[in-house]
Protein backbone atom coordinates (compact mmCIF):
# COMPACT_ATOMS: atom_id res chain seq x y z
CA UNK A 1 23.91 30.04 -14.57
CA UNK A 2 20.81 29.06 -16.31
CA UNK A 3 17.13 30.51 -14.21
CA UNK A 4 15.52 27.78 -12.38
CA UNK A 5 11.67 27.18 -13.41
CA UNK A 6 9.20 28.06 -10.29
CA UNK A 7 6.86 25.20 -9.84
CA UNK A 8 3.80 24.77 -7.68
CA UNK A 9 3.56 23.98 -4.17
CA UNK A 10 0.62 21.38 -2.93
CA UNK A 11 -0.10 20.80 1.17
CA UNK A 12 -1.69 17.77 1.81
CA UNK A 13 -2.97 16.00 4.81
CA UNK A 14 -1.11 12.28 5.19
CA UNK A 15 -4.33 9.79 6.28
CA UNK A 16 -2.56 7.91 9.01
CA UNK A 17 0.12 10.12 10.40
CA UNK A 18 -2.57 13.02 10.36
CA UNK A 19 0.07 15.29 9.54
CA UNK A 20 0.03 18.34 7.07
CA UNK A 21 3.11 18.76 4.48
CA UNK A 22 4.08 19.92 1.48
CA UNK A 23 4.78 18.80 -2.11
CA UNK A 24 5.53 19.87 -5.72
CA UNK A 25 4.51 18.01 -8.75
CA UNK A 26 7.66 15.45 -10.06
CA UNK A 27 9.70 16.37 -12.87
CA UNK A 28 10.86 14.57 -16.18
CA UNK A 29 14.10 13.31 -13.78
CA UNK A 30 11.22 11.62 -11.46
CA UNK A 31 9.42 10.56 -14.68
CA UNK A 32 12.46 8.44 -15.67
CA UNK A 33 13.04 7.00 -12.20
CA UNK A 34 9.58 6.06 -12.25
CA UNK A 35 9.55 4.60 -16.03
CA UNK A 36 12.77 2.50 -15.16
CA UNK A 37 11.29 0.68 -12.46
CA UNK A 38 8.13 -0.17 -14.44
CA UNK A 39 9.89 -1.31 -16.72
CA UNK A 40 11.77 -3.87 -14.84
CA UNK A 41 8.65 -5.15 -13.79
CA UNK A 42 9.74 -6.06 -10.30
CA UNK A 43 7.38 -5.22 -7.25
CA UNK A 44 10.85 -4.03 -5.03
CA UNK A 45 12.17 -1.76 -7.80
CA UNK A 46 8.54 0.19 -8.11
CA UNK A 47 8.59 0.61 -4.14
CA UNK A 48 12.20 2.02 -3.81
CA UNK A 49 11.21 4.42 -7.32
CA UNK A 50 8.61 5.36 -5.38
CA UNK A 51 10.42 5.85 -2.39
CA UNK A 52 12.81 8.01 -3.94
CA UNK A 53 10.25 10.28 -6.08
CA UNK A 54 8.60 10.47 -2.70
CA UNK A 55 11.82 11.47 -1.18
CA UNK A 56 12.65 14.41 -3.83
CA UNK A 57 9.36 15.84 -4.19
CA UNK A 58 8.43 16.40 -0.32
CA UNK A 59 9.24 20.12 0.55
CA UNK A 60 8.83 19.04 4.66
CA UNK A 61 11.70 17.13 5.87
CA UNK A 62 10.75 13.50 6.11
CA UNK A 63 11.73 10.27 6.83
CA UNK A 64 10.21 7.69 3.93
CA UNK A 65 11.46 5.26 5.29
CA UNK A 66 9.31 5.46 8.84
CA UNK A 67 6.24 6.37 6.65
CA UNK A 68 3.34 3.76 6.86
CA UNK A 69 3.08 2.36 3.72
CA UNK A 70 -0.48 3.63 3.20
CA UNK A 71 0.81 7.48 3.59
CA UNK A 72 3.64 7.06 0.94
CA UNK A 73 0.77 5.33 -1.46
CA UNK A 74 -1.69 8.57 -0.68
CA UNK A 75 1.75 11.10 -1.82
CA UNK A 76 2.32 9.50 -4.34
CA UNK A 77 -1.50 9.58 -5.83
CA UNK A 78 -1.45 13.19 -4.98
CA UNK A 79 2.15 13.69 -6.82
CA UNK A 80 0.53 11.47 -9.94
CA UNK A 81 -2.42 13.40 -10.05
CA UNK A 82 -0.51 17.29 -9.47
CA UNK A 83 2.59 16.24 -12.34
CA UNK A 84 0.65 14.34 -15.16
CA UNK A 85 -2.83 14.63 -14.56
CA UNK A 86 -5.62 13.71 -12.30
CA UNK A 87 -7.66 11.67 -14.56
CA UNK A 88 -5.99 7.63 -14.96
CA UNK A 89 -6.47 5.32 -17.78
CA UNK A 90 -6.32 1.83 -17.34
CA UNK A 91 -6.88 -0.91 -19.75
CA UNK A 92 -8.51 -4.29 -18.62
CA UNK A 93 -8.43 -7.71 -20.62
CA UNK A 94 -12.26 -9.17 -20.21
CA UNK A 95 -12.36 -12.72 -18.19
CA UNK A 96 -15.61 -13.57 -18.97
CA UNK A 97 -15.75 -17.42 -20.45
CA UNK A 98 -17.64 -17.38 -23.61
CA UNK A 99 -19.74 -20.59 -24.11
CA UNK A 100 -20.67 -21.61 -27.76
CA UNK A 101 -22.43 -25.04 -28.82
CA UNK A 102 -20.16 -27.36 -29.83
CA UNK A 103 -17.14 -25.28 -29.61
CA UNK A 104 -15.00 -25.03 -26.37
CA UNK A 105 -15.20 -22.66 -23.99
CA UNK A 106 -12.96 -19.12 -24.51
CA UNK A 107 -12.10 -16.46 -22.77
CA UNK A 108 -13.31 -12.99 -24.24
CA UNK A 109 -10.22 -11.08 -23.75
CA UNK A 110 -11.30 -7.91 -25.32
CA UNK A 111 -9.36 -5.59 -23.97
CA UNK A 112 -11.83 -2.56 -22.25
CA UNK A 113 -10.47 1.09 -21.24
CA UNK A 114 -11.19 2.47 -17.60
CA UNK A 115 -10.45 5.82 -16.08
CA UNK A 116 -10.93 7.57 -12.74
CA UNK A 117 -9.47 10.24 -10.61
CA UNK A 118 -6.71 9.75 -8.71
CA UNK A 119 -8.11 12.43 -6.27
CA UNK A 120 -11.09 10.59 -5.30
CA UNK A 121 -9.21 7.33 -4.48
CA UNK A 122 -9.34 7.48 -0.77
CA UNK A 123 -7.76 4.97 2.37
CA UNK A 124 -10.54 2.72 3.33
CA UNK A 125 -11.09 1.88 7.38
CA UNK A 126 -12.55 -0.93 8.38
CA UNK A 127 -15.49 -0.66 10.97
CA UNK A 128 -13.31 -3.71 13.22
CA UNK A 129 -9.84 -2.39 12.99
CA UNK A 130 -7.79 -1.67 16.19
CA UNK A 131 -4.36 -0.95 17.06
CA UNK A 132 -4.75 -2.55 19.98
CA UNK A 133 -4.75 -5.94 20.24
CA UNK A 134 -6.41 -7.59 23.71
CA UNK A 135 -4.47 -11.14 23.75
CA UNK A 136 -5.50 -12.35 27.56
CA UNK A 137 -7.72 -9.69 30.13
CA UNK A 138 -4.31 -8.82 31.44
CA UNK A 139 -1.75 -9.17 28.06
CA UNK A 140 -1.65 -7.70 24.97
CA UNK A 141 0.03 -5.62 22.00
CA UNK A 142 -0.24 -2.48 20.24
CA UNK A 143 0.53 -2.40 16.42
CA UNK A 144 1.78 -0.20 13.94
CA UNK A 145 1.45 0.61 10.44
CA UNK A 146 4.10 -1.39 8.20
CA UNK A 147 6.35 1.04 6.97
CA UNK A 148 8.94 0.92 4.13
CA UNK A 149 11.78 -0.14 6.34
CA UNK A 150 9.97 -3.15 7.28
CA UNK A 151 8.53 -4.47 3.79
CA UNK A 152 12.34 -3.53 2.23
CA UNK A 153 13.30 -6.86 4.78
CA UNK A 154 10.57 -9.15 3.53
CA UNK A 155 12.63 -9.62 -0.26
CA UNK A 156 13.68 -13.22 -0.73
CA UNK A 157 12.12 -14.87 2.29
CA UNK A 158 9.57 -17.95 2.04
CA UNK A 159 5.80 -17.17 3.54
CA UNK A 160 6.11 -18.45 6.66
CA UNK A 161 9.33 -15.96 7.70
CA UNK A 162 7.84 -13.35 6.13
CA UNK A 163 4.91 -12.99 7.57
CA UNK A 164 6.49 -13.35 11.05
CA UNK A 165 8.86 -11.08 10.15
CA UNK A 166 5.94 -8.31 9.08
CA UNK A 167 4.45 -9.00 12.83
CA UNK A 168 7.27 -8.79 14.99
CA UNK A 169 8.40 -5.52 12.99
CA UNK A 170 5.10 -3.60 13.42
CA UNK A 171 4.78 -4.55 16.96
CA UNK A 172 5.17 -1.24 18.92
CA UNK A 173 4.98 -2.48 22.58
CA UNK A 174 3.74 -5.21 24.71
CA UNK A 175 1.62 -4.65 27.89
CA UNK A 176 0.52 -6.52 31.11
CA UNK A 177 -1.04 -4.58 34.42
CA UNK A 178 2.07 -3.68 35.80
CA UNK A 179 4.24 -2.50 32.16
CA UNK A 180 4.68 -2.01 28.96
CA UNK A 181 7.36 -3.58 26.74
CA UNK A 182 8.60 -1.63 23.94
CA UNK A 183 9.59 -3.74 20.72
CA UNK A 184 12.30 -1.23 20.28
CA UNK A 185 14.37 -2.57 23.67
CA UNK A 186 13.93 -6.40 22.76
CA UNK A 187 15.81 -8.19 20.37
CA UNK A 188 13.91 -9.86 17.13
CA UNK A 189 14.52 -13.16 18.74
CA UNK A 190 12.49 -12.36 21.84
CA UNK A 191 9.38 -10.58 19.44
CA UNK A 192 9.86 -14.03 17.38
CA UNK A 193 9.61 -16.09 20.71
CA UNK A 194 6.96 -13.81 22.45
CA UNK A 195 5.02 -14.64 18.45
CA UNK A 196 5.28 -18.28 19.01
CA UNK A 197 3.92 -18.70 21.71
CA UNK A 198 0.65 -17.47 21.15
CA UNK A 199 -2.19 -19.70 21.13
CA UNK A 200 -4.02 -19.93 17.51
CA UNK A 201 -6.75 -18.12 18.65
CA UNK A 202 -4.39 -15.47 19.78
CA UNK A 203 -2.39 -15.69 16.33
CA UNK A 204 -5.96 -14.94 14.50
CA UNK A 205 -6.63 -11.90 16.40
CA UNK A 206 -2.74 -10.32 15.59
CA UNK A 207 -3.83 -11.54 12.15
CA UNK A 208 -6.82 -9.54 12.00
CA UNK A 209 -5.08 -6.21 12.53
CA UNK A 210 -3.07 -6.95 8.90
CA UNK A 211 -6.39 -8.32 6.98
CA UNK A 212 -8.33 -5.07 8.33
CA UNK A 213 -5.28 -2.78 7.84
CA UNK A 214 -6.06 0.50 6.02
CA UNK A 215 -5.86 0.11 2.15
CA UNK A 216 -5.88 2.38 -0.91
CA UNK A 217 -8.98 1.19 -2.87
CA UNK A 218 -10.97 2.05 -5.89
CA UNK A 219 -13.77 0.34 -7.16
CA UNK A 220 -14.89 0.82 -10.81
CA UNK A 221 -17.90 -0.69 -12.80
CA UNK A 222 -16.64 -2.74 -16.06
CA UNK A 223 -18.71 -3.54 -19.20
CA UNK A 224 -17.39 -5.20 -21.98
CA UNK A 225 -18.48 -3.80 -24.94
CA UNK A 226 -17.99 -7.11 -26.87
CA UNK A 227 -19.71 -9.69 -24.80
CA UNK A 228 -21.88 -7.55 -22.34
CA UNK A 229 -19.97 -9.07 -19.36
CA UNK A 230 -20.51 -6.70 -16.08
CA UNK A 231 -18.66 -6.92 -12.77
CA UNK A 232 -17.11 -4.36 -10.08
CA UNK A 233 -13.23 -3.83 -10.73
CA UNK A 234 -11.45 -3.65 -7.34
CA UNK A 235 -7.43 -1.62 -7.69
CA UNK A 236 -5.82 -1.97 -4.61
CA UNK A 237 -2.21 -1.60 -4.25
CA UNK A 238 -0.32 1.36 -5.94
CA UNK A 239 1.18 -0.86 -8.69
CA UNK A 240 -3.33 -0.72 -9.75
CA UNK A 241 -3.21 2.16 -10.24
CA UNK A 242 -0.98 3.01 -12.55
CA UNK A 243 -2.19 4.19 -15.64
């Protein structure tokens, strides 16, 4: 039997779940997994890559399919940064619209390199964000994070559906004075009902708790060399920041 090749161990602290575990760097095996799905070039085949990278790398038992999306984003910027290298390069095509006399107007297009750390890419909390959602003085809900079970349903269905299918599966109870109503006991039909049935004012503020959710964000300063153009890059998403 051929010797198996020791490789490092990494503990890290997950953002949302506040809970330590433990990690080695991904192999060439994860590489390819990884490679595959970029190449396909299809948003569901880069989330179940990284689901399953995720899934091999994590020394701690865990279930990556309960993780909030957020946490699996933060491993797997930690497992980037510990297997290839911590610094990323990106390269961004230039926007700006060039403006000549009596030609028409062109995009620059010069394509400009950016790099950063993966380390330092942090979650970002809004000031405004709550879990808890107030919906009368005696009715409301508590959220939770979307994790990959829930986005895995959202594949093939039009806006509307999918977005009421994101609320009624991060629901994680309803309350009034006298009880609380775990999502978990009712069937999707009664979340759906309970949904519509809000008021739109009431819709905005369930809303809110998705627009102020917890993101992985990076902001970088961009220069063209070419055309002097300047503005502040914003990656967001994991599919940003791959390099």
């Amino acid at each position: 039997m051929l010797p198996k090749i020791d490789v490092p161990i990494y503990e890290i602290t997950l953002p949302l779940l506040k809970k330590k575990i433990k990690i080695r760097p991904f192999l060439v095996k994860e590489e390819k997994i990884l490679l595959m799905a970029m190449e396909a070039e299809d948003e569901n085949s880069v989330l179940l890559a990284i689901k399953q990278i995720v899934t091999n790398c994590c020394i701690d038992e865990i279930d990556v399919d309960k993780l909030p999306i957020l946490d699996l984003e933060y491993i797997f910027l930690q497992l980037r940064a510990r297997s290839i290298g911590e610094i990323i390069d990106l390269q961004y095509k230039c926007n700006n619209d060039i403006v000549k006399e009596g030609e028409e107007t062109k995009k620059c297009n010069s394509i400009i390199k950016l790099s950063f750390n993966a380390l330092e890419v942090e979650p970002t909390f809004e000031v405004n964000h709550n879990k808890k959602i107030e919906l009368t003085p005696r009715l409301g809900v508590v959220m939770k994070y979307p994790d990959f079970s829930i986005i895995s349903k959202m594949e093939g269905l039009k806006e509307t559906e999918m977005l009421t299918k994101m609320i009624t599966g991060c629901i994680e109870y309803i309350y009034n004075e006298e009880e609380l109503f775990y999502a978990k006991d009712a069937t999707e039909n009664e979340l759906t009902e309970f949904i519509d049935n809000l008021t739109r004012e009431q819709f905005e503020k369930v809303q809110e708790f998705f627009d102020t959710i917890p993101k992985m964000k990076k902001s970088l300063d961009f220069k063209c060399s070419k055309c002097g153009y300047q503005e502040e890059v914003v990656l967001e998403g994991i599919q940003s920041f791959f390099g």
